[in-house]
C-alpha atoms as a PDB file:
ATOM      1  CA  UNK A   1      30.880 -35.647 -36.949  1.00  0.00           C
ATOM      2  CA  UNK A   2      28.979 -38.202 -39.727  1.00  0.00           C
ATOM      3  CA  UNK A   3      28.837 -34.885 -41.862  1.00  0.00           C
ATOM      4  CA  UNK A   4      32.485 -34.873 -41.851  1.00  0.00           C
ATOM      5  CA  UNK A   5      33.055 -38.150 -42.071  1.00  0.00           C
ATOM      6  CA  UNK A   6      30.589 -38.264 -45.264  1.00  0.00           C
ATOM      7  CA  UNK A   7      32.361 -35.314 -46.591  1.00  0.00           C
ATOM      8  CA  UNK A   8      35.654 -37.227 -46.280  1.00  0.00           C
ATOM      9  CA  UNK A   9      34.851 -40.119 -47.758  1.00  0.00           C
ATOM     10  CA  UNK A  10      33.221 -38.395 -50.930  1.00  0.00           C
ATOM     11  CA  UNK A  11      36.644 -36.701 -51.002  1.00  0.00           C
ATOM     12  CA  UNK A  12      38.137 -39.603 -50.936  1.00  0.00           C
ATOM     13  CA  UNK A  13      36.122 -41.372 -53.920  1.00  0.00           C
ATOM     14  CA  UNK A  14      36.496 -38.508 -56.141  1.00  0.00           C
ATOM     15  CA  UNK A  15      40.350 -38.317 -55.671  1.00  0.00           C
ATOM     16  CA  UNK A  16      40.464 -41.722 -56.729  1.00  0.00           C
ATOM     17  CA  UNK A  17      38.596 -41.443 -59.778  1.00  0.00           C
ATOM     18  CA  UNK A  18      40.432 -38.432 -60.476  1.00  0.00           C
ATOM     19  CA  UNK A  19      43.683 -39.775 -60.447  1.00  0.00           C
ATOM     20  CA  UNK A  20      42.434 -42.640 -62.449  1.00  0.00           C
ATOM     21  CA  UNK A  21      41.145 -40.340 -65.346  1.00  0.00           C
ATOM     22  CA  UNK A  22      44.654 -38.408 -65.328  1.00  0.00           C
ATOM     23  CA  UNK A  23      46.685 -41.043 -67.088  1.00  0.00           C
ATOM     24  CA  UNK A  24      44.118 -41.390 -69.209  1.00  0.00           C
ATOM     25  CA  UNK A  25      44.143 -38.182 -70.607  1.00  0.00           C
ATOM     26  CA  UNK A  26      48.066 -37.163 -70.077  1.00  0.00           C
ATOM     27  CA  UNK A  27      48.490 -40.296 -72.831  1.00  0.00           C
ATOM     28  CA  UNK A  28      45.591 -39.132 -74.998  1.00  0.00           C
ATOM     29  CA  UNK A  29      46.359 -35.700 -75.670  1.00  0.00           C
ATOM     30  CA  UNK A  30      49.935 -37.302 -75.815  1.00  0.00           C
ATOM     31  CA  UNK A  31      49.489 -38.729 -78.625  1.00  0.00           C
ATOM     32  CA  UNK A  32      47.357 -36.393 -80.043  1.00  0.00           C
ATOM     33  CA  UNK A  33      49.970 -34.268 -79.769  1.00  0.00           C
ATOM     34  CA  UNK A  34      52.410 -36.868 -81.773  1.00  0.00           C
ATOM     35  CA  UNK A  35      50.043 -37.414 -84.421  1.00  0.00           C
ATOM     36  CA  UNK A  36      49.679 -33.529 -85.262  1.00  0.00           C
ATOM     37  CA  UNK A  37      53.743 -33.218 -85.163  1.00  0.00           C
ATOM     38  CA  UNK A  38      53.958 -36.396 -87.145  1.00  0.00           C
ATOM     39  CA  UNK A  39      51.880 -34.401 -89.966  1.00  0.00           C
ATOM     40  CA  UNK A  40      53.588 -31.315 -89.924  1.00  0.00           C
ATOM     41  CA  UNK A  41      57.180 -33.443 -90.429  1.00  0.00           C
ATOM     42  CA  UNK A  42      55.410 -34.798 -93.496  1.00  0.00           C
ATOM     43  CA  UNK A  43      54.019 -32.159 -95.006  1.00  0.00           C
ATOM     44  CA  UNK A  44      57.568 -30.189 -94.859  1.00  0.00           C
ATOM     45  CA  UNK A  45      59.294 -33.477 -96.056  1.00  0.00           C
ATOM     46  CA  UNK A  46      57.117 -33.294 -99.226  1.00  0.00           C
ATOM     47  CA  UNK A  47      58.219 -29.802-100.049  1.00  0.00           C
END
């Protein structure tokens, strides 16, 4: 039963951290993705 219990809350810290990271990254690569589009609008507005 303490196994289990261990197991759990390991789960439990992980999920957390996990769901921490996630906005995080969805906003990074966000506006990673912006920048890149931003540059291709300029470069065809130069043409």
């Amino acid at each position: 039963m303490a196994a289990r219990l261990g197991n759990f809350i390991i789960f439990i810290f992980f999920t957390i951290i996990t769901l921490g990271l996630y906005p995080l990254f969805f906003f990074v690569s966000r506006q990673q993705e912006t920048v890149e589009l931003l540059k291709a609008i300029k470069e065809e507005l130069r043409k």
